[in-house]
Structures are given as C-alpha cells and as structure tokens.
C-alpha atoms as a PDB file:
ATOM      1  CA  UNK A   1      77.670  72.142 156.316  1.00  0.00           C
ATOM      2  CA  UNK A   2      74.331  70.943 154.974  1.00  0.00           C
ATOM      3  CA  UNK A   3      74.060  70.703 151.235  1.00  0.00           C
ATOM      4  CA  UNK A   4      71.516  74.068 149.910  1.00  0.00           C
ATOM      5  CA  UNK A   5      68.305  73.177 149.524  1.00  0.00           C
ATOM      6  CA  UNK A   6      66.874  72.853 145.776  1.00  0.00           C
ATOM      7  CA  UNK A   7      65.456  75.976 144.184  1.00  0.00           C
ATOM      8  CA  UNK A   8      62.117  75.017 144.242  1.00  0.00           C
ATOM      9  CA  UNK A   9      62.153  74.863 148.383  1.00  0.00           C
ATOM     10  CA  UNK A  10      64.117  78.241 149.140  1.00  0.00           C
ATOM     11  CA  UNK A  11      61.045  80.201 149.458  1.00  0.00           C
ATOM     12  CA  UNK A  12      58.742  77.261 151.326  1.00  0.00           C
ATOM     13  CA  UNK A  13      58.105  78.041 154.849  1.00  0.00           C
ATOM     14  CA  UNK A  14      56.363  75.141 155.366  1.00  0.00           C
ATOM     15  CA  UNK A  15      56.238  74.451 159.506  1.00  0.00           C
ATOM     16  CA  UNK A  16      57.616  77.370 160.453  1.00  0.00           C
ATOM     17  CA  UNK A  17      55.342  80.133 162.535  1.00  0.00           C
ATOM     18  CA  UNK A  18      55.580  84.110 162.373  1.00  0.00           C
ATOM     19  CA  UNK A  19      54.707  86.847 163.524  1.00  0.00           C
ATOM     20  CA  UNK A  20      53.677  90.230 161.605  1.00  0.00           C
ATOM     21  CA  UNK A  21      53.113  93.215 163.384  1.00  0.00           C
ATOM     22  CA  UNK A  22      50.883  95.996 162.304  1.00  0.00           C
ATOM     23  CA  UNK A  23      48.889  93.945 160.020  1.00  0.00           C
ATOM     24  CA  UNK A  24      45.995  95.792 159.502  1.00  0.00           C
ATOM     25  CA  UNK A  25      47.673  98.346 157.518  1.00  0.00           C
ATOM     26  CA  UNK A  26      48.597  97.979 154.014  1.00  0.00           C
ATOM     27  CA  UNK A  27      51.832  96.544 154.332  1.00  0.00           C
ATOM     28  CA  UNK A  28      51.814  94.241 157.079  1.00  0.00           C
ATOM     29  CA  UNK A  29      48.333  92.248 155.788  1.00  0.00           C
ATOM     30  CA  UNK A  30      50.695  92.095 152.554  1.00  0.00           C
ATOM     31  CA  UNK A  31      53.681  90.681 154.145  1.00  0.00           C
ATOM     32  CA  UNK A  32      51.102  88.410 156.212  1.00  0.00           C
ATOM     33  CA  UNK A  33      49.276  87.003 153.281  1.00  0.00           C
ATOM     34  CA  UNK A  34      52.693  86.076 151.490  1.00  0.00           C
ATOM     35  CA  UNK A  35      54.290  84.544 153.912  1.00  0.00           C
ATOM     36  CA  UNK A  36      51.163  82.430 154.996  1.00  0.00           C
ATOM     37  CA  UNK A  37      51.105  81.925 150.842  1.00  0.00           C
ATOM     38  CA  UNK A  38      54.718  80.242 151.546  1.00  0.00           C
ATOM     39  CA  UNK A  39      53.402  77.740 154.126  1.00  0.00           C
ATOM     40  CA  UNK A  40      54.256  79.973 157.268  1.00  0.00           C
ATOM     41  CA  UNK A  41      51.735  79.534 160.609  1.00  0.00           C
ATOM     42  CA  UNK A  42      50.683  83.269 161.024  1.00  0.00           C
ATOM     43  CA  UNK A  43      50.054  85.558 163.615  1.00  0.00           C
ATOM     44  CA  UNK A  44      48.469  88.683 162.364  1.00  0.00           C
ATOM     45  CA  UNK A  45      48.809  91.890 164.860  1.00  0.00           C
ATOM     46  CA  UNK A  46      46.965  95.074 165.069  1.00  0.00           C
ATOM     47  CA  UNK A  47      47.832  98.147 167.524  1.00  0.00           C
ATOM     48  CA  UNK A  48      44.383  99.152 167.860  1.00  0.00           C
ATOM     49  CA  UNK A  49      42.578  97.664 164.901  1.00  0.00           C
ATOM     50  CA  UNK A  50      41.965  93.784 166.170  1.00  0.00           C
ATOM     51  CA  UNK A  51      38.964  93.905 163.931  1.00  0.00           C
ATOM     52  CA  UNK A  52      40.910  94.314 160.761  1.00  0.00           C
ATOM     53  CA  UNK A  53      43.588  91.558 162.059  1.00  0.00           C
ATOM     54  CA  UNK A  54      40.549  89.073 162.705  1.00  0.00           C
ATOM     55  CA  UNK A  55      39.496  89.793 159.203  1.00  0.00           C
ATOM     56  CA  UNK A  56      42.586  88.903 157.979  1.00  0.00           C
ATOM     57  CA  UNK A  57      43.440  85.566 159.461  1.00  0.00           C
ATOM     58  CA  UNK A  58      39.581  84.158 158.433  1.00  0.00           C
ATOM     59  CA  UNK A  59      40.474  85.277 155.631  1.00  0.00           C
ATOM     60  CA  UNK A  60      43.569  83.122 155.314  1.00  0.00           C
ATOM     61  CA  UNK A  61      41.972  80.448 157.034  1.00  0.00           C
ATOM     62  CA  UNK A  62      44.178  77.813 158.354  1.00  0.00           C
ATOM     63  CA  UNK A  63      47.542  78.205 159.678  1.00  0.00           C
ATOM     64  CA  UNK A  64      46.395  82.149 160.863  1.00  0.00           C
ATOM     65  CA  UNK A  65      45.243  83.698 164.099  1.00  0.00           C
ATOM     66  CA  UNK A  66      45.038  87.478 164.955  1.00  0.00           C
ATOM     67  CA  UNK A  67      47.145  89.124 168.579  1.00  0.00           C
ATOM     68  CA  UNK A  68      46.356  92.882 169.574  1.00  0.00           C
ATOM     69  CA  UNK A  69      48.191  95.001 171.992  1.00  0.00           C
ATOM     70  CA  UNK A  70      51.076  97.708 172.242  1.00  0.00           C
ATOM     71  CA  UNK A  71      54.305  96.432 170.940  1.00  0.00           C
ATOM     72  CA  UNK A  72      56.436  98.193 173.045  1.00  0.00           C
ATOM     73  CA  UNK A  73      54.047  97.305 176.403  1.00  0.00           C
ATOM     74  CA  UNK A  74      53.009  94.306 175.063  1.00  0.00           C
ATOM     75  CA  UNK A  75      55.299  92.507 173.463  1.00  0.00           C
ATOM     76  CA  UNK A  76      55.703  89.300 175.647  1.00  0.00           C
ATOM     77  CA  UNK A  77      52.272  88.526 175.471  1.00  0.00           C
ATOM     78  CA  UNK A  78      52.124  89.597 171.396  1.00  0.00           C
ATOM     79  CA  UNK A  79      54.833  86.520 171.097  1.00  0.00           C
ATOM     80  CA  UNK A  80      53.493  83.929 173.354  1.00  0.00           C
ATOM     81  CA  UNK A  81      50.505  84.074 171.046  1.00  0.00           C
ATOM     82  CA  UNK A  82      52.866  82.464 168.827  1.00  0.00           C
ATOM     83  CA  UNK A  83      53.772  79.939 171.445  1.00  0.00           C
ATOM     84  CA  UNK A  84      49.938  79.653 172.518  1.00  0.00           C
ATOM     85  CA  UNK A  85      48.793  78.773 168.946  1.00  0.00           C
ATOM     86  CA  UNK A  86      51.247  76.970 167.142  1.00  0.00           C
ATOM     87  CA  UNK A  87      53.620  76.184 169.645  1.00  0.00           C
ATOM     88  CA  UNK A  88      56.643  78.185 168.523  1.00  0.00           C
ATOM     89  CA  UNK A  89      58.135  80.977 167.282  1.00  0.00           C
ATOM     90  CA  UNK A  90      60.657  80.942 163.936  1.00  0.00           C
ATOM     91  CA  UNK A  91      60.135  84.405 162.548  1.00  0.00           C
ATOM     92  CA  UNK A  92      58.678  87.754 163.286  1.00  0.00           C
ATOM     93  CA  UNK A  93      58.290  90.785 161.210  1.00  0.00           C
ATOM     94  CA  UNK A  94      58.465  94.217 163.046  1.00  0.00           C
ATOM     95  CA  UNK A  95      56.257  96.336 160.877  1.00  0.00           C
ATOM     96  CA  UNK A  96      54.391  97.843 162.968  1.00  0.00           C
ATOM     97  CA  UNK A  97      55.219 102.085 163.065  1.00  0.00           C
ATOM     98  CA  UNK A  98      53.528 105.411 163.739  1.00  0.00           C
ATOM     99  CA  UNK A  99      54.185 107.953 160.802  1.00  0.00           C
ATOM    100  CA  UNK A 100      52.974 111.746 161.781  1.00  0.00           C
ATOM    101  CA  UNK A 101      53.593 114.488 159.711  1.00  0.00           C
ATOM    102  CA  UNK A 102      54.979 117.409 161.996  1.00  0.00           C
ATOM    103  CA  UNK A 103      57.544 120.786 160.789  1.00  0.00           C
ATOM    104  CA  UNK A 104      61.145 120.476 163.054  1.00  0.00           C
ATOM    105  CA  UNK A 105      59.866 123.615 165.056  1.00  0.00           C
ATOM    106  CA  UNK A 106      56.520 122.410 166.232  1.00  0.00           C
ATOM    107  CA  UNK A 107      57.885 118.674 167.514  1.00  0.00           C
ATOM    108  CA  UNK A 108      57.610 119.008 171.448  1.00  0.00           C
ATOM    109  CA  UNK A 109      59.005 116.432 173.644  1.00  0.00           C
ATOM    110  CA  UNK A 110      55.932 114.493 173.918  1.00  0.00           C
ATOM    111  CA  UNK A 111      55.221 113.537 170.302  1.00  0.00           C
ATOM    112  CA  UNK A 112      58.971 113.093 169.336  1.00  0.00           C
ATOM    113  CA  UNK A 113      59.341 110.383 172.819  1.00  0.00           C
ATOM    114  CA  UNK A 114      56.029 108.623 171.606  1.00  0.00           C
ATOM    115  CA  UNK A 115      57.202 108.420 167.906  1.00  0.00           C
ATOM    116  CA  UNK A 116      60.072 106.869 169.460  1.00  0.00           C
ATOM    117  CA  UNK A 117      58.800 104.685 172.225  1.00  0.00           C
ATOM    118  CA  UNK A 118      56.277 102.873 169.209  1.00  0.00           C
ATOM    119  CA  UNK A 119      59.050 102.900 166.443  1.00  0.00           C
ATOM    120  CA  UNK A 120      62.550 102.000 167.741  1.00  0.00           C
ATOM    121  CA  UNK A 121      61.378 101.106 171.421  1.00  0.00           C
ATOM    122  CA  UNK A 122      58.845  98.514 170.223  1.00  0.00           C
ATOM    123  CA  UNK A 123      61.310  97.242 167.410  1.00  0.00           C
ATOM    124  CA  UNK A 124      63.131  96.477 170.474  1.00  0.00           C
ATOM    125  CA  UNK A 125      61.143  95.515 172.680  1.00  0.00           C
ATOM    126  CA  UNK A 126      59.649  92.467 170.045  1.00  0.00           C
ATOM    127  CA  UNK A 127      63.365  91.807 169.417  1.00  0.00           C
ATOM    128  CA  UNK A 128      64.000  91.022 172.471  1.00  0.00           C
ATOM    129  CA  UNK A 129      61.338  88.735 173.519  1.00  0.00           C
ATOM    130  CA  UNK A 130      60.858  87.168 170.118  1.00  0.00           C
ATOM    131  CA  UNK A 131      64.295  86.125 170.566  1.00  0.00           C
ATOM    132  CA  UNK A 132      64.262  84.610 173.853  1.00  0.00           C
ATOM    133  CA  UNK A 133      61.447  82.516 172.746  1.00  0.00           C
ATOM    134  CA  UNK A 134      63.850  81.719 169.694  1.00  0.00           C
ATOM    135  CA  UNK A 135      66.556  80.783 171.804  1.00  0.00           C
ATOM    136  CA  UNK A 136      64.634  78.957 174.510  1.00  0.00           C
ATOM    137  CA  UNK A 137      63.498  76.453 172.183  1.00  0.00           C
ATOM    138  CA  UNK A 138      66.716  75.660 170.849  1.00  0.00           C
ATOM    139  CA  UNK A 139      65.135  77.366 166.870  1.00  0.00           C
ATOM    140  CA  UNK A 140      68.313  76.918 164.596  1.00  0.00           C
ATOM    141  CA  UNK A 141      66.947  79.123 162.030  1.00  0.00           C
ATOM    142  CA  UNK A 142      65.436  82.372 163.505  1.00  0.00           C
ATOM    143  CA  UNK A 143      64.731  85.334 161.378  1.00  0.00           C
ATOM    144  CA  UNK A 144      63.572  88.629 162.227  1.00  0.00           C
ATOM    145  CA  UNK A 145      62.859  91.514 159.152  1.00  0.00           C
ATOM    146  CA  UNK A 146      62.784  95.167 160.703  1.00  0.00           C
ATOM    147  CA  UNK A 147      60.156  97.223 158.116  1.00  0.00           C
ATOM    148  CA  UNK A 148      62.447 100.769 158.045  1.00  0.00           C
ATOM    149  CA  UNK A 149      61.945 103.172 155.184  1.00  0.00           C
ATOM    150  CA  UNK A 150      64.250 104.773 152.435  1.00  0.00           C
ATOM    151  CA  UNK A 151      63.872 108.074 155.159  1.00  0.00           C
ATOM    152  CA  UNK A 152      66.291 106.094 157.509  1.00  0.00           C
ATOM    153  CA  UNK A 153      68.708 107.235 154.825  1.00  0.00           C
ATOM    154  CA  UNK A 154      67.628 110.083 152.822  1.00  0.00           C
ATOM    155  CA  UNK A 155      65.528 112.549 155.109  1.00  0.00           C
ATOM    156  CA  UNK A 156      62.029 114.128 154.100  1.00  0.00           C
ATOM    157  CA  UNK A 157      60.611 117.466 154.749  1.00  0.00           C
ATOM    158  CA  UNK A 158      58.557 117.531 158.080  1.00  0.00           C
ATOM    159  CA  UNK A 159      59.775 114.192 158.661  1.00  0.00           C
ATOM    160  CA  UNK A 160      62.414 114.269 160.952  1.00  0.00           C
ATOM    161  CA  UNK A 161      61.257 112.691 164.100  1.00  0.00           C
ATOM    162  CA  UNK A 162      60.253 109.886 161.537  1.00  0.00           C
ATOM    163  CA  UNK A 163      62.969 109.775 159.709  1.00  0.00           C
ATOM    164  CA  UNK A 164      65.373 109.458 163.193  1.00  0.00           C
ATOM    165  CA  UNK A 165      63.536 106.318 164.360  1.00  0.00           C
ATOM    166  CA  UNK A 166      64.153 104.656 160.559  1.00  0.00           C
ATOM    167  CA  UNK A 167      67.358 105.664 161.041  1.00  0.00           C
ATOM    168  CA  UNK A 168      67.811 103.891 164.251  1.00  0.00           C
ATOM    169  CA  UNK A 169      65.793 100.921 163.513  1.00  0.00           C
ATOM    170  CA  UNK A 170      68.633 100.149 160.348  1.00  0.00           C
ATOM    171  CA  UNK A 171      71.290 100.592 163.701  1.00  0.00           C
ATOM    172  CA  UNK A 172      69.301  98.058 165.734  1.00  0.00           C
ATOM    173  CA  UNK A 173      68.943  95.742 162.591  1.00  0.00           C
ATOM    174  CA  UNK A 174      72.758  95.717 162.826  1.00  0.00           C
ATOM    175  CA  UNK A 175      73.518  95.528 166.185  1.00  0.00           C
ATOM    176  CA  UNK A 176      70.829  92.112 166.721  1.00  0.00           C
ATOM    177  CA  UNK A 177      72.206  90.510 164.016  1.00  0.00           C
ATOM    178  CA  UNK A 178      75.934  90.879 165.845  1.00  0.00           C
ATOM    179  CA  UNK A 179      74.429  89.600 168.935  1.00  0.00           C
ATOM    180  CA  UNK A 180      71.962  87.442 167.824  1.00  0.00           C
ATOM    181  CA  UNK A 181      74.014  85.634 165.097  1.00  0.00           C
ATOM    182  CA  UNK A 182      75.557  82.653 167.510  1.00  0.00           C
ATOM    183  CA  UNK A 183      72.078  81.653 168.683  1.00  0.00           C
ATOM    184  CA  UNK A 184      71.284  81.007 164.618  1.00  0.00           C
ATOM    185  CA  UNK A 185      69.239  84.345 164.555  1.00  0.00           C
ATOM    186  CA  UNK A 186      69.406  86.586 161.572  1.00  0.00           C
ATOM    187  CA  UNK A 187      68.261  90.178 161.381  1.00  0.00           C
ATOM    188  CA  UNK A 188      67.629  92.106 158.691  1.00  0.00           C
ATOM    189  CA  UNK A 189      65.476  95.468 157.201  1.00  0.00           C
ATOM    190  CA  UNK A 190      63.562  96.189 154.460  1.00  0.00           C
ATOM    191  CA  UNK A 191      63.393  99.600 153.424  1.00  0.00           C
ATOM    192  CA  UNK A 192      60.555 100.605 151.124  1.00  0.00           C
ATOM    193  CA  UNK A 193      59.693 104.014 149.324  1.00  0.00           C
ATOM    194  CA  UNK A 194      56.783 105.210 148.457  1.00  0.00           C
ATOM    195  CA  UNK A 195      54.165 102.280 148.419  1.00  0.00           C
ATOM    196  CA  UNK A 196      50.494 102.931 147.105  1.00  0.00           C
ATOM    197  CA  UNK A 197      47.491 102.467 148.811  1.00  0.00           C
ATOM    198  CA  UNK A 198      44.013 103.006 148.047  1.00  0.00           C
ATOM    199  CA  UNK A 199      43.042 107.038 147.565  1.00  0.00           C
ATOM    200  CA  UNK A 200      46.835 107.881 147.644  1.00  0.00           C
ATOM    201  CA  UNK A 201      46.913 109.808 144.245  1.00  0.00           C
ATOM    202  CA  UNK A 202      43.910 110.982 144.959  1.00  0.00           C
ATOM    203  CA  UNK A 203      44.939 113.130 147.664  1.00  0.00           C
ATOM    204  CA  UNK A 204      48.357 113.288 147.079  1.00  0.00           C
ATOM    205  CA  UNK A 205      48.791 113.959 143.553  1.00  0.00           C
ATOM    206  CA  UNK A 206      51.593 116.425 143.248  1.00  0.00           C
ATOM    207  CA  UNK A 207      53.775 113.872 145.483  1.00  0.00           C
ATOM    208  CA  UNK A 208      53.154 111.097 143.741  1.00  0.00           C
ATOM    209  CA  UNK A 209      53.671 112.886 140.576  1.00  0.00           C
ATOM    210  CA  UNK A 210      57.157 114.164 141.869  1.00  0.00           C
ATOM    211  CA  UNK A 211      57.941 110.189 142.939  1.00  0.00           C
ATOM    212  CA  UNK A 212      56.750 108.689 139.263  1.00  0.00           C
ATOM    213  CA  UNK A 213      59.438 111.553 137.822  1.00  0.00           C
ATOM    214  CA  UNK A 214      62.083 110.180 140.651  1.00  0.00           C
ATOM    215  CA  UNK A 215      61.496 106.593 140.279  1.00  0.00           C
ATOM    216  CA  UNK A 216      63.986 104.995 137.285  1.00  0.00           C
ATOM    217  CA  UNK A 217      61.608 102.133 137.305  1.00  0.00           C
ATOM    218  CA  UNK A 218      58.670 104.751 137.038  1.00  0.00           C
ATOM    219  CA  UNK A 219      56.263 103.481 139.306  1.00  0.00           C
ATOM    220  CA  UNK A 220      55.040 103.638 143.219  1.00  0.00           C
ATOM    221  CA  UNK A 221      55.512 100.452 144.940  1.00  0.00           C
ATOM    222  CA  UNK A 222      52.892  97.737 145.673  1.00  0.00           C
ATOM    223  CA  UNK A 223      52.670  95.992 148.946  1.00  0.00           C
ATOM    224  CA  UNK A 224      53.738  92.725 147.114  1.00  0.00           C
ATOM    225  CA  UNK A 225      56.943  94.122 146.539  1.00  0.00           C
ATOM    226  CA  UNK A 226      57.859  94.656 150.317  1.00  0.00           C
ATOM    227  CA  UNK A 227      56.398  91.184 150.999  1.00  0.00           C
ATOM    228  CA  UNK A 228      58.610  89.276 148.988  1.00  0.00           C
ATOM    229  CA  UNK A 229      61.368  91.415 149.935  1.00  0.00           C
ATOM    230  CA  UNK A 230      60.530  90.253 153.399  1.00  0.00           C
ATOM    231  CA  UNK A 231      59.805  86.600 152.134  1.00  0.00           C
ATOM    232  CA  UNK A 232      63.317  85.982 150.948  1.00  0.00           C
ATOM    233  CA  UNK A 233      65.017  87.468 153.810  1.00  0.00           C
ATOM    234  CA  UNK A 234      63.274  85.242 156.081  1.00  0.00           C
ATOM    235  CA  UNK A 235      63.657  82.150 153.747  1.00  0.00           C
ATOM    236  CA  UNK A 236      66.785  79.592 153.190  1.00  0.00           C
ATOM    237  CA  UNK A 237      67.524  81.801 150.348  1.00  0.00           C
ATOM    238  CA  UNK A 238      68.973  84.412 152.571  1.00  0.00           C
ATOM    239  CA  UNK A 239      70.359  81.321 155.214  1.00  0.00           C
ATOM    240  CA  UNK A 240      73.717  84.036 154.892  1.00  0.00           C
ATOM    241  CA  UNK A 241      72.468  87.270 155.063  1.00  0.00           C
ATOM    242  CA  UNK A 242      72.240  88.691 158.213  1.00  0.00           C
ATOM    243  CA  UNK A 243      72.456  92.296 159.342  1.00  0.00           C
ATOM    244  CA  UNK A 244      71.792  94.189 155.995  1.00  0.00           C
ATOM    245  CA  UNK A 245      69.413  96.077 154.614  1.00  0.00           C
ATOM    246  CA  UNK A 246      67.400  96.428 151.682  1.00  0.00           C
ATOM    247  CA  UNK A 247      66.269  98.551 149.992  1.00  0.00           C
ATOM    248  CA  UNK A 248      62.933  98.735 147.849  1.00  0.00           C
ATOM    249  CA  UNK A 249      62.006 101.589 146.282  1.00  0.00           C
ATOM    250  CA  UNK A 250      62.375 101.384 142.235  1.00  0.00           C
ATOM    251  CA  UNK A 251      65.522 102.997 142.705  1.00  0.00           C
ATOM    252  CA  UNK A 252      64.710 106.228 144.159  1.00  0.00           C
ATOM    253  CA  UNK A 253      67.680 106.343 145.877  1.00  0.00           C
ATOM    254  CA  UNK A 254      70.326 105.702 143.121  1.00  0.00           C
ATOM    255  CA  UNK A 255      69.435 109.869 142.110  1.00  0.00           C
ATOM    256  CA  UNK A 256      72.075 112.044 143.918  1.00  0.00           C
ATOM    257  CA  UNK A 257      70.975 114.912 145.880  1.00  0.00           C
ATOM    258  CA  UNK A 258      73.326 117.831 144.867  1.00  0.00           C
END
C-alpha cells in the first residue's frame, strides 16, 4: 500500500476531470467552481439552462467546458463530453434534481414517475455510464458524490414524492459503492439542509426563521459548504470512504422529533 499523500496534496485534484451536473443552479456552479479551484478539468451541465453553464465555464476559464441534455436520456453523451474534452473521466457529481412542492393527495402518477425518472433514474443512469467510462480506461481512483438531501431521512410536509427519491438516491449511493468498489470506484452522498440562495428570506421568511431556531449552529447553509463536502469526498482524503453519507446541515438533524 502506497504511503498517504502529505496534507498539503489531499485536496489537489490536479489532472483529474469531472463532471457536475445541474450546474446552473446554486449548488452545482458551487461544487463546480471548487473543484475546478482544486485543479479538477470541469464539465459544467445544465438540464435546460446551457446558457447559465456556458457562463460558468468562461467564467472559470481554463480547464472548464459546459454539456446540456437530460440526464436520465442523455447521459452517455453528457459523459463522453468528458472523454471529448479532456480525454477522461475521474469523477462526476450527480447534482442535478427536480424539487416540486405538491400535498400527498394531489400527486398523480405522472408527476410522482417524472420526479422519479429525473431524480433516482438519472442518478442512475450517470452512474452507470460514468462508470463504464471509469472502468474502460483502467481509472484507479474513480469517485462519484450523489447530492441527496437531509429529506432522504427526515420527511417534509408536501414533500413526499421528493423526499422518496432522496431516500432512494442514499440506497443507490450504497449499493454502487458495493459493486463498484473492486473496479477502484467510490460512491458516496452529500446530504445538505436548507442552503440559501438569493431572495430566499425574502419569500420564505417564516421557514427560514423556523430553520435559524432548528439549526444548533444557527445559520442556513452556503453553497461552499456542500462544495467542500463534495471536495473531500472526491479527494485522497476520503481514498477509504466509500458508500456513506454525509450529512450537512448545521446539525438540524441531531434535534429529535418526538
């Protein structure tokens, strides 16, 4: 076994090329500009939003090029972007997720099999193909970070179609890590809470209110603090971890519910 590498190289990325889906949202471009920060070749994906994605990568410049499609439909062509650009594929980041707000009652078969086709069937879908690029090439050190959310444990009003696919994305983290493990792929999730974004108090006061009272570290969460969750799960600092999850939500979760 190799010796570990020194401190100040656990987090460098330098060489390695990833893919981030659902970068043009708040989350994703976050994720994208860290790990592009820590040397990574980036390719920045948009659902629908290519614009946004373009934005981003001339923004980072170098090292950064933007992919569009579905990434349940699409996903073969989303990684060979990858392949296409920078001539590999070392780690991807499924963040890309649909989030509608809908009561139990008024859920009809359509919406709930769409909700699930985008969240756990794309999740999949990249997965899979990301990881027979992986193992194709002979890459000793895949990584792939599933974005889930504290809901895949701890259910929300009007949430539950959402909260099913977290759910089963944390199952799916587990399951590729089993079966990914002995081609040198790791698999992991992030689960965040309540991260802000621009006009969220605004028009949400009372709930973030309620999550300031909930939170013991008494704040929302930033973007950065999902994207270097996702940074060290994806760098030699987490070489052992494989099939966990964590969580990131100022510890939200820690409050019991009776």
């Amino acid at each position: 076994m190799p010796p570990p590498p020194p401190v100040a190289r656990l987090l460098d990325l330098s060489g390695l090329v990833a893919i981030i889906t659902g970068a043009s949202g708040n989350i994703g471009a976050g994720i994208a500009r860290r790990l592009h920060e820590a040397g990574a070749a980036v390719v920045a994906h948009a659902g629908r939003d290519r614009a946004a994605v373009e934005g981003l990568a001339r923004e980072l410049g170098a090292r950064a090029v933007a992919a569009s499609g579905d990434i349940e439909r699409d996903a073969g062509a989303i990684c060979a972007v990858a392949v296409e650009s920078f001539g590999g594929l070392d780690i991807l980041v499924n963040n890309a997720g649909i989030q509608p707000r809908a009561p139990l009652a008024s859920i009809g078969a359509a919406q709930l099999n769409e909700l699930l086709r985008v969240n756990v069937g794309g999740v999949a879908a990249m997965t899979r193909e990301a990881a027979a690029l992986m193992t194709a090439a002979g890459v000793a050190t895949g990584a792939i970070v599933n974005v889930s959310s504290i809901e895949g444990l701890q259910p929300a009003r009007d949430h539950s179609h959402y909260a099913a696919s977290k759910a089963a994305v944390i199952m799916h983290t587990r399951a590729a890590a089993l079966e990914l493990g002995p081609a040198g792929i790791r698999v992991n999730s992030v689960s965040p809470g309540l991260i802000d974004a621009e006009g969220l108090a605004e028009g949400w006061p009372e709930g973030v209110a309620r999550w300031r009272a909930a939170a013991p570290l008494e704040r929302l969460g930033d973007p950065s603090d999902v994207a270097d969750a996702v940074l060290f799960l994806v760098s030699r600092a987490a070489r052992w971890v494989s099939g966990a999850n964590l969580v990131v939500d100022g510890g939200v979760l820690t409050h019991n519910t009776w």
